[in-house]
N, C-alpha and C. Protein backbone atom coordinates (compact mmCIF):
# COMPACT_ATOMS: atom_id res chain seq x y z
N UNK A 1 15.73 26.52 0.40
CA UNK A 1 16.19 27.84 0.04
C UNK A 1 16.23 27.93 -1.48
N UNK A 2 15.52 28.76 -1.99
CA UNK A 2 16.07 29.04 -3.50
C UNK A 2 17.45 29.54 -3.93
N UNK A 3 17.60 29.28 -4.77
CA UNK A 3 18.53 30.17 -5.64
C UNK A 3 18.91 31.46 -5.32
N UNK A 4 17.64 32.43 -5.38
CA UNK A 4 18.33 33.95 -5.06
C UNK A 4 18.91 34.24 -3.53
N UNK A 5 18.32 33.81 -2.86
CA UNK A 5 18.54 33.82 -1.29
C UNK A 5 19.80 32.86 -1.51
N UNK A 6 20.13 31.51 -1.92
CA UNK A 6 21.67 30.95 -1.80
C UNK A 6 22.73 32.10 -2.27
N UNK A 7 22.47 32.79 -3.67
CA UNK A 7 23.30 33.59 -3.84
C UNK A 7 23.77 34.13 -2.90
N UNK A 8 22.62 35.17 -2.13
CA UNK A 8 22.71 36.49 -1.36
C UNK A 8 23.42 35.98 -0.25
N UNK A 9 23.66 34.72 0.55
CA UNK A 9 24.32 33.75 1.42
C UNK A 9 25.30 34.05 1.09
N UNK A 10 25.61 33.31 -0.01
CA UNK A 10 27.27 33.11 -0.13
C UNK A 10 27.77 34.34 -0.37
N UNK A 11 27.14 35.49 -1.22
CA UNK A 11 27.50 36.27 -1.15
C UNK A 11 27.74 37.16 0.13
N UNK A 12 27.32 36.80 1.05
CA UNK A 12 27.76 37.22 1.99
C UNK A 12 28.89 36.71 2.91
N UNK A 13 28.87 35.42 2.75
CA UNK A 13 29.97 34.43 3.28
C UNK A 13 30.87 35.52 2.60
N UNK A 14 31.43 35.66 0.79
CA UNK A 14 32.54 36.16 0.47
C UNK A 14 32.83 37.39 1.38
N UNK A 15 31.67 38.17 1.15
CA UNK A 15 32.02 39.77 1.82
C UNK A 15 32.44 39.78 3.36
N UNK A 16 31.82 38.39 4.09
CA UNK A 16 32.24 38.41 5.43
C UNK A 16 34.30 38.31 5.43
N UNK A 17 34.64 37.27 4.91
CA UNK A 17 35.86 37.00 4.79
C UNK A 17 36.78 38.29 4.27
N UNK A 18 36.22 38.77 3.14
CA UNK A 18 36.80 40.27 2.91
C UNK A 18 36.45 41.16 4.09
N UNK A 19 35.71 41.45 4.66
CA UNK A 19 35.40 42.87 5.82
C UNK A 19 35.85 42.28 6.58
N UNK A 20 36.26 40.98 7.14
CA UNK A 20 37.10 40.49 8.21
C UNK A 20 38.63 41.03 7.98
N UNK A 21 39.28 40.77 7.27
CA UNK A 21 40.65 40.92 6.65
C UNK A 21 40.72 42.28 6.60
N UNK A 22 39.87 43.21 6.32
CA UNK A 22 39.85 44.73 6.39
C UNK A 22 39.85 44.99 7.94
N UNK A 23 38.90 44.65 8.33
CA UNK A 23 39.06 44.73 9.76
C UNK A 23 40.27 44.78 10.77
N UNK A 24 40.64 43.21 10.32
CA UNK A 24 41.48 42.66 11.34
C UNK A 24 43.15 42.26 10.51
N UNK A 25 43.12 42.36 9.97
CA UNK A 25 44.98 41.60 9.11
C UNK A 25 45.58 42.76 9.70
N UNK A 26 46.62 42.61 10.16
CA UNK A 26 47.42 41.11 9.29
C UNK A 26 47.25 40.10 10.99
N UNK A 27 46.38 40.67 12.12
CA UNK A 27 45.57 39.69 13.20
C UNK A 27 45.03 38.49 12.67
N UNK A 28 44.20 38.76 11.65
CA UNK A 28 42.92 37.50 11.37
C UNK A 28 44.11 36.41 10.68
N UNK A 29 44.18 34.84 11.27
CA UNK A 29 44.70 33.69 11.18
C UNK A 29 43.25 32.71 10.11
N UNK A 30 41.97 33.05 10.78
CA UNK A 30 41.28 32.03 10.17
C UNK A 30 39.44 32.02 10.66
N UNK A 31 38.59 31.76 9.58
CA UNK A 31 37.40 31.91 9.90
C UNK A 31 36.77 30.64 9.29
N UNK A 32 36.00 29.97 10.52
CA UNK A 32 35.41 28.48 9.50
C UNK A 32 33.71 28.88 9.74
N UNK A 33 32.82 28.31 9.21
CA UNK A 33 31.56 28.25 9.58
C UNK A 33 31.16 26.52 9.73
N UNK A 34 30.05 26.60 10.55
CA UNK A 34 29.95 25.33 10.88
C UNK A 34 28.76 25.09 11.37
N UNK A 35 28.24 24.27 11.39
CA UNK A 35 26.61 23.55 12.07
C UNK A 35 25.67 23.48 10.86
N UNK A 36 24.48 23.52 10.75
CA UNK A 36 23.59 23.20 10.04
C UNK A 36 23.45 24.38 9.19
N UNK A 37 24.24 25.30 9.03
CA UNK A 37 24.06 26.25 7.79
C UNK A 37 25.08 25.83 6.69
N UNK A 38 25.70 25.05 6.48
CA UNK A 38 26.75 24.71 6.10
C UNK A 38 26.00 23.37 5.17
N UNK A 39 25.01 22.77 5.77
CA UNK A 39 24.12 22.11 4.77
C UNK A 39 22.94 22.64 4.08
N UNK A 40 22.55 23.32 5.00
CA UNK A 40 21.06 23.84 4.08
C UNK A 40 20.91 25.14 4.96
N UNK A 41 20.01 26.42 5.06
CA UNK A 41 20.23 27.31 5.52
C UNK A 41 18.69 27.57 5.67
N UNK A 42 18.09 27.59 7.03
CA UNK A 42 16.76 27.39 7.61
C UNK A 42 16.06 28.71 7.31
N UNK A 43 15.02 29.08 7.56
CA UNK A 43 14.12 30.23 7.17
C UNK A 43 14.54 30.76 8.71
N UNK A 44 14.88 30.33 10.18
CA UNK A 44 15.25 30.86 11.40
C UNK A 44 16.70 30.24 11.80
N UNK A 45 17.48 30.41 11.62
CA UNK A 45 18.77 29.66 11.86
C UNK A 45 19.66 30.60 12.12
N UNK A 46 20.79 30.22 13.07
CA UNK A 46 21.98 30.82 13.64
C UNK A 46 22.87 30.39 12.62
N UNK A 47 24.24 31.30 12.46
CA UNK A 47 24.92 31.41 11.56
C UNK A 47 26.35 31.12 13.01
N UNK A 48 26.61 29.76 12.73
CA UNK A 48 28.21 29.63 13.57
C UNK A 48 29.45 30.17 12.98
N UNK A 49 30.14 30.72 13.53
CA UNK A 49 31.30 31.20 13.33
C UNK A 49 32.27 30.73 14.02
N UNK A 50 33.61 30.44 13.64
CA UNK A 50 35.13 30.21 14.41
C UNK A 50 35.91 31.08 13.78
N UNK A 51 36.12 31.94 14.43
CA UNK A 51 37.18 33.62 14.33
C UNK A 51 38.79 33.06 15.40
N UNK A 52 39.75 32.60 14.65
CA UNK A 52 40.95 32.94 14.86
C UNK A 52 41.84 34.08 14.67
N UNK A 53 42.36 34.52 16.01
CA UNK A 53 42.24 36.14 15.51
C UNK A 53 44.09 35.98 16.68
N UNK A 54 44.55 36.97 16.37
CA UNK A 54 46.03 37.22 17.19
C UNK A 54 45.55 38.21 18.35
N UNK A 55 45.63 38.20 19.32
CA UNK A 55 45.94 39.92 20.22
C UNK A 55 44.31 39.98 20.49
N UNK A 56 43.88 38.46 20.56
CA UNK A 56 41.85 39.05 21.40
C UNK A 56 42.09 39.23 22.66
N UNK A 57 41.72 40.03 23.59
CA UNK A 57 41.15 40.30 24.75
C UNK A 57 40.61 39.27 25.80
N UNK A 58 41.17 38.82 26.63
CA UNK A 58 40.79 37.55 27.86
C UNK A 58 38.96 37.13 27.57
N UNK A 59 38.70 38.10 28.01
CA UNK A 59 37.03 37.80 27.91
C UNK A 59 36.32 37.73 26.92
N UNK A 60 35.16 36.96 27.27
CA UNK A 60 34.44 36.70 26.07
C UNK A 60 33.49 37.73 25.55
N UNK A 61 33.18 38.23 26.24
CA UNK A 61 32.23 39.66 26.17
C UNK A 61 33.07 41.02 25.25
N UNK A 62 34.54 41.12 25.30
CA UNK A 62 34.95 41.77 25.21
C UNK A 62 35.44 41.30 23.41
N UNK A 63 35.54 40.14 23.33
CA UNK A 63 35.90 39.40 21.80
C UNK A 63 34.62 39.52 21.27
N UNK A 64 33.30 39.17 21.40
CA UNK A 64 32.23 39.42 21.10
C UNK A 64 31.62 40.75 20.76
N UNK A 65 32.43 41.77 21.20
CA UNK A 65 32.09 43.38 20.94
C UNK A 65 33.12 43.71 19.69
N UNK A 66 34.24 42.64 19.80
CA UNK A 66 34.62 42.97 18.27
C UNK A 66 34.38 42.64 17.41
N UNK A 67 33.33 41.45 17.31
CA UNK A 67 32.76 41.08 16.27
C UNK A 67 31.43 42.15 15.61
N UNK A 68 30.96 42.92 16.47
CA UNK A 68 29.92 43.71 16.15
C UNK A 68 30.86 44.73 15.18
N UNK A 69 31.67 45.33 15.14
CA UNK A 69 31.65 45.59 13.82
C UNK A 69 31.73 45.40 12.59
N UNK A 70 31.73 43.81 12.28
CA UNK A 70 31.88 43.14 10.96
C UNK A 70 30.54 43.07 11.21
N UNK A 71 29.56 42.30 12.19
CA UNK A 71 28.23 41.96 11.83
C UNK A 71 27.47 43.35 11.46
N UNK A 72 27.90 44.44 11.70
CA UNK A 72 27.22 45.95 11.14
C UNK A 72 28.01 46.48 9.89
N UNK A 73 28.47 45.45 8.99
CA UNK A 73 29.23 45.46 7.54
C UNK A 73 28.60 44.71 6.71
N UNK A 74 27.86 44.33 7.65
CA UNK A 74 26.97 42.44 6.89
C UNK A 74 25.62 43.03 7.06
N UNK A 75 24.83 44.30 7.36
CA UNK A 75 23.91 44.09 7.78
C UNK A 75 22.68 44.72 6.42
N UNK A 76 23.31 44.74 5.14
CA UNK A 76 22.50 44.66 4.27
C UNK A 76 22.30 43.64 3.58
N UNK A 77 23.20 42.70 3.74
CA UNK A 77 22.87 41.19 3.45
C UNK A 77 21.75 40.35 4.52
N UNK A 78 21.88 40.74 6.14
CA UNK A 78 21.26 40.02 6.30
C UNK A 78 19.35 40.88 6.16
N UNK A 79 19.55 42.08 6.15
CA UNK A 79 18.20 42.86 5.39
C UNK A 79 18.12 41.95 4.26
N UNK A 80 18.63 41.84 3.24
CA UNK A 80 18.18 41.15 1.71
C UNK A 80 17.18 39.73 1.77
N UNK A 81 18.28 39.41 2.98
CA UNK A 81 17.37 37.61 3.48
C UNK A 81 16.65 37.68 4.28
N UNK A 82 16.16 38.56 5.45
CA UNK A 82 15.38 38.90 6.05
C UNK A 82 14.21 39.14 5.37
N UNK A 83 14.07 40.17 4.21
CA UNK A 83 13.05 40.28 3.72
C UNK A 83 12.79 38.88 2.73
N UNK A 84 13.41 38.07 2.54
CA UNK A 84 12.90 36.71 1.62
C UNK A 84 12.66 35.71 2.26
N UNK A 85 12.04 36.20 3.85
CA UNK A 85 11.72 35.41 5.29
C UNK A 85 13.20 34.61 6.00
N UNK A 86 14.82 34.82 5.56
CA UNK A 86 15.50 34.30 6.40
C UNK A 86 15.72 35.24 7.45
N UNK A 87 15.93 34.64 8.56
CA UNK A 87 15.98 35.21 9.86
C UNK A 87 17.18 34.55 10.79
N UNK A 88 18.64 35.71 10.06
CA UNK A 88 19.57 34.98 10.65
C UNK A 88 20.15 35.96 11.85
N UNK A 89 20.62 34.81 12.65
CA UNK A 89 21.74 35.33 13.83
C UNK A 89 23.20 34.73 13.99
N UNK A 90 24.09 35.94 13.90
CA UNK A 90 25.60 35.22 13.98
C UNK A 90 25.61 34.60 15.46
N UNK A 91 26.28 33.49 15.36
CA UNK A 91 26.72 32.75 16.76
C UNK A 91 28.31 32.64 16.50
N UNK A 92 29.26 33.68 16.78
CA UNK A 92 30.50 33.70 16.38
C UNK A 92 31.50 33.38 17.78
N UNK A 93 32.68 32.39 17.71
CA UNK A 93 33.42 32.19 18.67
C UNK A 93 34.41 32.93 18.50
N UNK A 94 35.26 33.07 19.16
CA UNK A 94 36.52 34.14 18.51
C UNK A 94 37.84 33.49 19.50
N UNK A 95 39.09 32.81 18.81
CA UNK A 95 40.03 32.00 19.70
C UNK A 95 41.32 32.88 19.32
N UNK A 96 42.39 32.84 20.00
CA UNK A 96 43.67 32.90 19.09
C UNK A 96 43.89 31.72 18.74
N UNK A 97 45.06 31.94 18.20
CA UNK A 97 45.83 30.68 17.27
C UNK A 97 46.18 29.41 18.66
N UNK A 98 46.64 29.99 19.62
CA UNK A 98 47.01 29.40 20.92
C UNK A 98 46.13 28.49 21.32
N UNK A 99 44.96 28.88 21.58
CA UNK A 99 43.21 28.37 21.89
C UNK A 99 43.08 27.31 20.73
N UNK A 100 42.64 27.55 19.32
CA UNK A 100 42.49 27.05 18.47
C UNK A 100 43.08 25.92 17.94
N UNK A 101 44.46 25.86 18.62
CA UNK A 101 45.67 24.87 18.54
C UNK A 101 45.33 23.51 19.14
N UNK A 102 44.68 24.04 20.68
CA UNK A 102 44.11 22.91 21.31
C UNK A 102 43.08 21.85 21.05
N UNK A 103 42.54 20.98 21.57
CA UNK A 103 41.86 20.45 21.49
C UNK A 103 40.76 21.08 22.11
N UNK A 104 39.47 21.03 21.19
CA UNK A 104 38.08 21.36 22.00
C UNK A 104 37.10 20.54 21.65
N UNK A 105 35.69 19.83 22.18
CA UNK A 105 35.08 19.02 21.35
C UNK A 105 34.35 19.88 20.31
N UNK A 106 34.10 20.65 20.48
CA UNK A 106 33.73 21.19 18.94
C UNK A 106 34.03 21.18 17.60
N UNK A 107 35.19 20.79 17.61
CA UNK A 107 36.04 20.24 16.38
C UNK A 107 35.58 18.58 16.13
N UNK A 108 35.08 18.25 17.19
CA UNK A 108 34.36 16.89 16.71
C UNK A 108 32.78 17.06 15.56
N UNK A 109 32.21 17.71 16.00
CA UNK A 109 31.23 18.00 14.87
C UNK A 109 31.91 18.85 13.75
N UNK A 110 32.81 19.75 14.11
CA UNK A 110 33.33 20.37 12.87
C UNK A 110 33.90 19.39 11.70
N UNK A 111 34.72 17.97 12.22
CA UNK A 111 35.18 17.31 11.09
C UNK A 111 33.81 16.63 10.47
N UNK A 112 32.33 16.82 11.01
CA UNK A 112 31.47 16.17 10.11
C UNK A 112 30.81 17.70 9.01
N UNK A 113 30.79 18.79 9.71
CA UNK A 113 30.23 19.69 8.87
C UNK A 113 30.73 20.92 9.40
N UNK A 114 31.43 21.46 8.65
CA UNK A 114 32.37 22.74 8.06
C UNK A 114 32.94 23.55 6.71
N UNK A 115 32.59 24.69 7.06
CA UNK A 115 33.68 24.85 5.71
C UNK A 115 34.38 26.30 5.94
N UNK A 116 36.01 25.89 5.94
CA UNK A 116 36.88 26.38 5.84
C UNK A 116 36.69 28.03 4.89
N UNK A 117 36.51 29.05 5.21
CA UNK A 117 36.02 30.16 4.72
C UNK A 117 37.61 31.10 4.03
N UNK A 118 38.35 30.48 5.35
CA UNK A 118 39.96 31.27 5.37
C UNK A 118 40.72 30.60 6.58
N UNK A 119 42.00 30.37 6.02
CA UNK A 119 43.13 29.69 6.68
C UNK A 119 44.09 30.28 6.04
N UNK A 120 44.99 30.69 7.17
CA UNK A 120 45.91 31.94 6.62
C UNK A 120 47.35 30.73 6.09
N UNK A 121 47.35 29.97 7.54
CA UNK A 121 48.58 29.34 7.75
C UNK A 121 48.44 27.92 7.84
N UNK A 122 46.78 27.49 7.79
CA UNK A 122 46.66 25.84 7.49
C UNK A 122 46.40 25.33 8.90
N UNK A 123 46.00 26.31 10.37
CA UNK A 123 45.44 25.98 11.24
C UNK A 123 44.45 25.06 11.76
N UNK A 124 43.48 25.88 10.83
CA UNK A 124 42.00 25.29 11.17
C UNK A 124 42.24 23.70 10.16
N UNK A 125 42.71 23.82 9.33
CA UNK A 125 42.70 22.54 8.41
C UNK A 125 43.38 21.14 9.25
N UNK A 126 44.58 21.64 9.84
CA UNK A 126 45.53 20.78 11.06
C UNK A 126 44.44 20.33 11.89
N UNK A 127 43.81 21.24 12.47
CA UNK A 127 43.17 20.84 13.65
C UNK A 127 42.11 20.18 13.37
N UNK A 128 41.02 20.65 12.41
CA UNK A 128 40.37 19.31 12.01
C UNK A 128 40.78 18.00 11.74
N UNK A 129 42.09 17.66 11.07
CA UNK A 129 42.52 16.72 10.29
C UNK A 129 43.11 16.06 11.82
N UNK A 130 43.65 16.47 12.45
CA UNK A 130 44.03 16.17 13.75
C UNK A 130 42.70 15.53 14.66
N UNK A 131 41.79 15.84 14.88
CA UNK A 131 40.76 15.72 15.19
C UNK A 131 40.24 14.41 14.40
N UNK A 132 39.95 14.39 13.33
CA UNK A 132 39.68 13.75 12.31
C UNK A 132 40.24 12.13 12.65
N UNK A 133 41.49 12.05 12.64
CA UNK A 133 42.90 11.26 13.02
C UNK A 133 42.04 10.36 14.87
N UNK A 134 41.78 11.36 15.48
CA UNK A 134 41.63 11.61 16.80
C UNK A 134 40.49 10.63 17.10
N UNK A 135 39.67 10.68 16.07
CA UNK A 135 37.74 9.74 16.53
C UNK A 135 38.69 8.87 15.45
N UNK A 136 38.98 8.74 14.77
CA UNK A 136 39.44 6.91 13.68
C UNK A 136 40.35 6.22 14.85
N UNK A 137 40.87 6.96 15.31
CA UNK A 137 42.31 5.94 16.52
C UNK A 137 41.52 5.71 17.73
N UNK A 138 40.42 6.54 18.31
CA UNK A 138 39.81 6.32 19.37
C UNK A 138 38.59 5.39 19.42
N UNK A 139 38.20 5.34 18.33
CA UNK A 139 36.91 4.36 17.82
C UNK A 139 35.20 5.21 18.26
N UNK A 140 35.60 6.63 18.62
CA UNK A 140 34.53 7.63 18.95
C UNK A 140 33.50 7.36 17.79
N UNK A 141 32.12 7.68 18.26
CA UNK A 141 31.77 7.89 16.95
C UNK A 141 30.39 8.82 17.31
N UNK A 142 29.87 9.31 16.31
CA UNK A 142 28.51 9.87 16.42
C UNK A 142 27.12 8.83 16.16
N UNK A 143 26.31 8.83 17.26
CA UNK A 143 25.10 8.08 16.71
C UNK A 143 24.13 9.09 16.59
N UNK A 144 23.03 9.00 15.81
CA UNK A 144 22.10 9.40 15.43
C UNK A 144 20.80 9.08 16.33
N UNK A 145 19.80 10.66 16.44
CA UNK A 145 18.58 9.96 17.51
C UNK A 145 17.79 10.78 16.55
N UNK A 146 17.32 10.66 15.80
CA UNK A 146 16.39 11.63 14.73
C UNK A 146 16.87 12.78 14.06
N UNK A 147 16.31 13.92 14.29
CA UNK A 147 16.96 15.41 14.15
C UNK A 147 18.88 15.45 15.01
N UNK A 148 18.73 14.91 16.21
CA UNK A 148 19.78 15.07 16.68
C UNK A 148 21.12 14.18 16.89
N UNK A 149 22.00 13.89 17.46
CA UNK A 149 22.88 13.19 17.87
C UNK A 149 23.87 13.19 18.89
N UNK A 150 24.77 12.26 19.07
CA UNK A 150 25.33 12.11 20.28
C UNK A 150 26.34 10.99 20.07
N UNK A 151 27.95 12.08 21.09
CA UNK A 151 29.23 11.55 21.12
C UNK A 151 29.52 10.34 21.67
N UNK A 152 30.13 8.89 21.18
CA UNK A 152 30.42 7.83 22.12
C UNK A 152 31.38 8.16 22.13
N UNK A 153 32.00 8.58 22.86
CA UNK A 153 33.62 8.78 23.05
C UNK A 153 34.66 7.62 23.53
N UNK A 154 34.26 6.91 23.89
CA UNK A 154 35.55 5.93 24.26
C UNK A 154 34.28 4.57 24.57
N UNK A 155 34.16 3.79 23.11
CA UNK A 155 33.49 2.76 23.11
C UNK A 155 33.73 1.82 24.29
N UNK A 156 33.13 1.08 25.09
CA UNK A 156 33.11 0.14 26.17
C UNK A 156 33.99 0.85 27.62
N UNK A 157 33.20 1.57 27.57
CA UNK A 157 34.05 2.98 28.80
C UNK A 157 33.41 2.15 29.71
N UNK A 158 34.08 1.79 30.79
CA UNK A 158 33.47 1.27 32.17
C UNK A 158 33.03 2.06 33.15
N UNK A 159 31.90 2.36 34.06
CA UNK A 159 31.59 3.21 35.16
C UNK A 159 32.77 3.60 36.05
N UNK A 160 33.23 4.35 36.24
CA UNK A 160 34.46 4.76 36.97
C UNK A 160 35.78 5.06 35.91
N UNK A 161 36.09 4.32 35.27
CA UNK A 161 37.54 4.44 34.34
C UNK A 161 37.36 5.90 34.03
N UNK A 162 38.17 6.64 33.62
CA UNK A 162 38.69 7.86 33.21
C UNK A 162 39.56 7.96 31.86
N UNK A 163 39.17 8.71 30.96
CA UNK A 163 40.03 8.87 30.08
C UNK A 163 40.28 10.07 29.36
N UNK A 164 41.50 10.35 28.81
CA UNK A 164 41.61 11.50 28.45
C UNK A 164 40.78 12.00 26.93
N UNK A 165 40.17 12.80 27.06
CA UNK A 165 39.08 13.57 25.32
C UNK A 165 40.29 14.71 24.61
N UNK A 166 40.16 14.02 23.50
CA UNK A 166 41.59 15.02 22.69
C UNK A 166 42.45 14.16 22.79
N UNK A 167 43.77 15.19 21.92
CA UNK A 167 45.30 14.54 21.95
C UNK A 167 45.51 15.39 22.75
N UNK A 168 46.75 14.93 23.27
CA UNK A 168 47.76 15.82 24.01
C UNK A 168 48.31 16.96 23.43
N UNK A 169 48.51 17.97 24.24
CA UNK A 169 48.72 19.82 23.49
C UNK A 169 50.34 19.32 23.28
């Protein structure tokens, strides 16, 4: 990615975090981004999102329709990179604070690549760091298979044994 297109990125990262907070405060708790845009930002790549939000709606379909109006606040940024051949799509989750509190494995790749966009109350930071805490005491780790990778979760796991993934809520 060059230069002008990184700008027009981050510049949009900022404006996302502002049109969120317009949107949604004094609701919005916290927004992280995460996966492989967070290192380098592909000419076709999805844009991950984690939306901690107060008062979302049971379903996922229904949290996902509230995100369409921030992604139609964003949509001259993603025109700007579109025309400099990026071709992005939001992939946004949307939790309350309740959800977010828990353990999910997704927070296992999040403590390798994230970045904290907004944390109202130090949530998302806990729960990584918690997480974080979580693979050093468990001896989990990520191995590498080229482009991709994969969770050992409980080194010398025997066929049958059972164990619990996460800390306790």
């Amino acid at each position: 990615m060059t230069q002008p297109e990184r700008a027009v990125f981050d510049d949009m990262l900022q404006d996302l975090v502002r049109e969120s907070r317009r949107l949604w405060d004094p609701h919005l708790r916290g927004i992280a981004l995460f996966g492989s845009t967070v290192r380098q930002l592909k000419r076709e790549t999805d844009v991950d999102l984690l939306l901690v939000m107060e008062g979302l709606p049971p379903r996922r379909r229904a949290r996902l329709e509230i995100f369409d109006a921030l992604e139609e606040r964003l949509a001259s940024h993603l025109s700007r990179l579109r025309a400099s051949g990026y071709h992005l799509e939001f992939s946004p989750i949307l939790r309350t604070p309740q959800e977010a509190a828990r353990f999910s494995p997704l927070y296992l790749d999040m403590t390798h690549c994230s970045r904290i966009l907004l944390d109202q109350d130090g949530l998302l930071a806990r729960v990584l760091e918690r997480t974080a805490h979580y693979i050093e005491e468990s001896g989990a780790h990520r191995v590498a298979r080229g482009l991709y990778w994969y969770w050992v979760l409980k080194p010398g796991l025997k066929s049958g044994e059972e164990f619990e993934l996460g800390w306790a809520s």
